[in-house]
Every structure is written in structure tokens, then in C-alpha cells.
Protein backbone atom coordinates (compact mmCIF):
# COMPACT_ATOMS: atom_id res chain seq x y z
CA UNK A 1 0.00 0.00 0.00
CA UNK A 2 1.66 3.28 -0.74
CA UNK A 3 1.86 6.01 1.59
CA UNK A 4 2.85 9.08 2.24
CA UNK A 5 4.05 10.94 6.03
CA UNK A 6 4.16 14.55 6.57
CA UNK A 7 5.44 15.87 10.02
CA UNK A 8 3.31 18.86 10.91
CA UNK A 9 4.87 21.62 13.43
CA UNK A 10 4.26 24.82 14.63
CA UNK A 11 0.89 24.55 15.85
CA UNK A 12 0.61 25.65 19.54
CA UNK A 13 -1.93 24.01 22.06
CA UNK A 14 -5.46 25.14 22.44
CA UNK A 15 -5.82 26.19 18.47
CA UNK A 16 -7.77 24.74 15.87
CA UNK A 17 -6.43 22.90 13.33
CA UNK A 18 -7.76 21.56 9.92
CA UNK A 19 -5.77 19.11 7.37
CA UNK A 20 -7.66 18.70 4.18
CA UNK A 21 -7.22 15.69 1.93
CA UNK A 22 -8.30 15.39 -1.71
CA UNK A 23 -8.30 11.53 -3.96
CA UNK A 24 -9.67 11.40 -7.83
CA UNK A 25 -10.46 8.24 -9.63
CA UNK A 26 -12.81 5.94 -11.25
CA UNK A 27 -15.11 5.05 -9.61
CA UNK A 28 -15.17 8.44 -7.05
CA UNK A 29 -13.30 7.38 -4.23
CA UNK A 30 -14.41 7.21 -0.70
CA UNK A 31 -11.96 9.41 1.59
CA UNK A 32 -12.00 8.58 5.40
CA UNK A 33 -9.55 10.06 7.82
CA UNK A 34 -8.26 7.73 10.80
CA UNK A 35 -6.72 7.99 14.53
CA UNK A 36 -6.02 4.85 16.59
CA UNK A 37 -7.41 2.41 13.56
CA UNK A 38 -10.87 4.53 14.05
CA UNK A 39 -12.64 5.98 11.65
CA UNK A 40 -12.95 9.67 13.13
CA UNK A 41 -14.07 11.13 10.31
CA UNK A 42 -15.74 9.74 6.50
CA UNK A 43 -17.68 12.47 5.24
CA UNK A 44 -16.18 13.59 1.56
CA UNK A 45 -17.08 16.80 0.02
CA UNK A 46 -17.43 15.82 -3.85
CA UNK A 47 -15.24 18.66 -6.20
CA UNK A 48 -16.06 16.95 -9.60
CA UNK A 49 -17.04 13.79 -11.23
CA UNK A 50 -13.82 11.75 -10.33
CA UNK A 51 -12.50 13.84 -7.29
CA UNK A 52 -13.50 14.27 -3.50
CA UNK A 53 -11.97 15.87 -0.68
CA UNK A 54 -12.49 15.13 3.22
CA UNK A 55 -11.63 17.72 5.72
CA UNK A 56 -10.24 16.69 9.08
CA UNK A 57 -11.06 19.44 11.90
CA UNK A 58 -9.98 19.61 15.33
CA UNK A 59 -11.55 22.12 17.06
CA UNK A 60 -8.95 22.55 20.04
CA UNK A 61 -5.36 20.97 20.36
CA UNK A 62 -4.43 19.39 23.43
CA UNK A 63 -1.74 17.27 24.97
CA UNK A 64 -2.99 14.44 24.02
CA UNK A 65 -2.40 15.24 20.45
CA UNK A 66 1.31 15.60 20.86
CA UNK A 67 2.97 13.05 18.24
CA UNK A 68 -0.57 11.83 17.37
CA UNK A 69 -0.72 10.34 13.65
CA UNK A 70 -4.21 11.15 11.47
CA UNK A 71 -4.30 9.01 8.48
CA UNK A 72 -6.05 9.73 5.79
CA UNK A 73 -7.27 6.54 3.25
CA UNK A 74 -8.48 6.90 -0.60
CA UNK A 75 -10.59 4.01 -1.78
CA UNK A 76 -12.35 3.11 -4.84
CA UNK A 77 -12.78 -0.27 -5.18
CA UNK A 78 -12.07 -3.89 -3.62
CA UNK A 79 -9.48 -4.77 -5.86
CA UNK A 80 -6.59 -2.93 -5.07
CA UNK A 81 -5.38 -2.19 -1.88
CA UNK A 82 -6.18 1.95 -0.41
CA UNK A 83 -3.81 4.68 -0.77
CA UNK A 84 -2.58 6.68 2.45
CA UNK A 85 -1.43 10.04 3.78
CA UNK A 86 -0.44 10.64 7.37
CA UNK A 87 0.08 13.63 9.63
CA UNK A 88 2.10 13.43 12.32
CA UNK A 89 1.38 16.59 14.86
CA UNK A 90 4.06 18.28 16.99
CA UNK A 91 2.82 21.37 19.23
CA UNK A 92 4.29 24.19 21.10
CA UNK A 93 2.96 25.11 25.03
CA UNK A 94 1.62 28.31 25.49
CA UNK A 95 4.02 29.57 28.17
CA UNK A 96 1.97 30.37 31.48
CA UNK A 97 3.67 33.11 32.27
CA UNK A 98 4.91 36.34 30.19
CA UNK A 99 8.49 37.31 30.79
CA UNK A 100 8.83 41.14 31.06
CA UNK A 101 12.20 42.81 30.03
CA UNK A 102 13.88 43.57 33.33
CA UNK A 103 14.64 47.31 33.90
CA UNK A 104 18.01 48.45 35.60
């Protein structure tokens, strides 16, 4: 099964983030996104006759998305095995506290 990995930094806890995916073919594909082998999201926006897209939203980043992996899974038929596409997420902290410059 092919894949692909991206690494995805930068984001900072707390924000939302949104990953979209896009597959063409014949038949349309179905596009389903995944996170610990569940399905957490299958609804595909179609663009045209042989492409769709599926938009993965989380509406708040927390710790427990540190190093998560979403994969996302193009399928059009039962013949040949799905193609893939994972993010792997990476977050800064907010700092708690705001550092002022000191004065002297």
C-alpha cells in the first residue's frame, strides 16, 4: 500500500487545526480520515465527477495530540489495496507566564 508521512509543526496548544485531503479516480473514491485504527471522520465533500476531498477538523489541540498520527485513506474499489497520507502533529505550550524585560 503506498503512503505518504508529513510531520506537521508549529501549531501551539489550544488552536484549531484543519488538514484537508483530496483523492480522484474511477469510480469516485471514498476518503475517510483515521486515529487509533478509528474511523474519526468519512464524510467527503465531492469537487467533480472523479475527485473528492475530506476535511479533518480539530476544534482545540491538546496534549494528548502531541505526536498523534491522522491518516487519511483513498478508496475506490475492492481490488486494489487503499492509498494513504499521514500527519504526524508536533505542538508548542503556550508559556503560562509572560516574561517582562527587566529594567536596571
Amino acid at each position: 500500500m503506498p503512503t505518504r508521512k508529513r510531520h506537521y509543526a508549529g501549531n501551539t496548544a489550544g488552536v484549531k487545526l484543519t488538514v484537508r485531503s483530496s483523492s480522484g479516480g474511477r469510480p469516485t473514491p471514498t476518503v475517510n480520515w483515521w486515529y487509533d485504527n478509528e474511523i474519526v471522520n468519512h464524510s467527503s465533500t465531492v469537487l467533480s465527477e472523479r475527485r473528492v476531498k475530506n476535511t479533518l477538523i480539530l476544534s482545540r489541540l491538546e496534549r494528548k495530540h502531541l505526536k498523534a498520527v491522522f491518516t487519511c485513506t483513498a478508496s475506490n474499489n475492492n481490488v486494489t489495496n487503499p492509498i494513504s497520507a499521514s500527519v504526524t502533529l508536533d505542538m508548542n505550550r503556550k508559556s503560562p507566564h509572560t516574561l517582562s524585560p527587566s529594567v536596571t
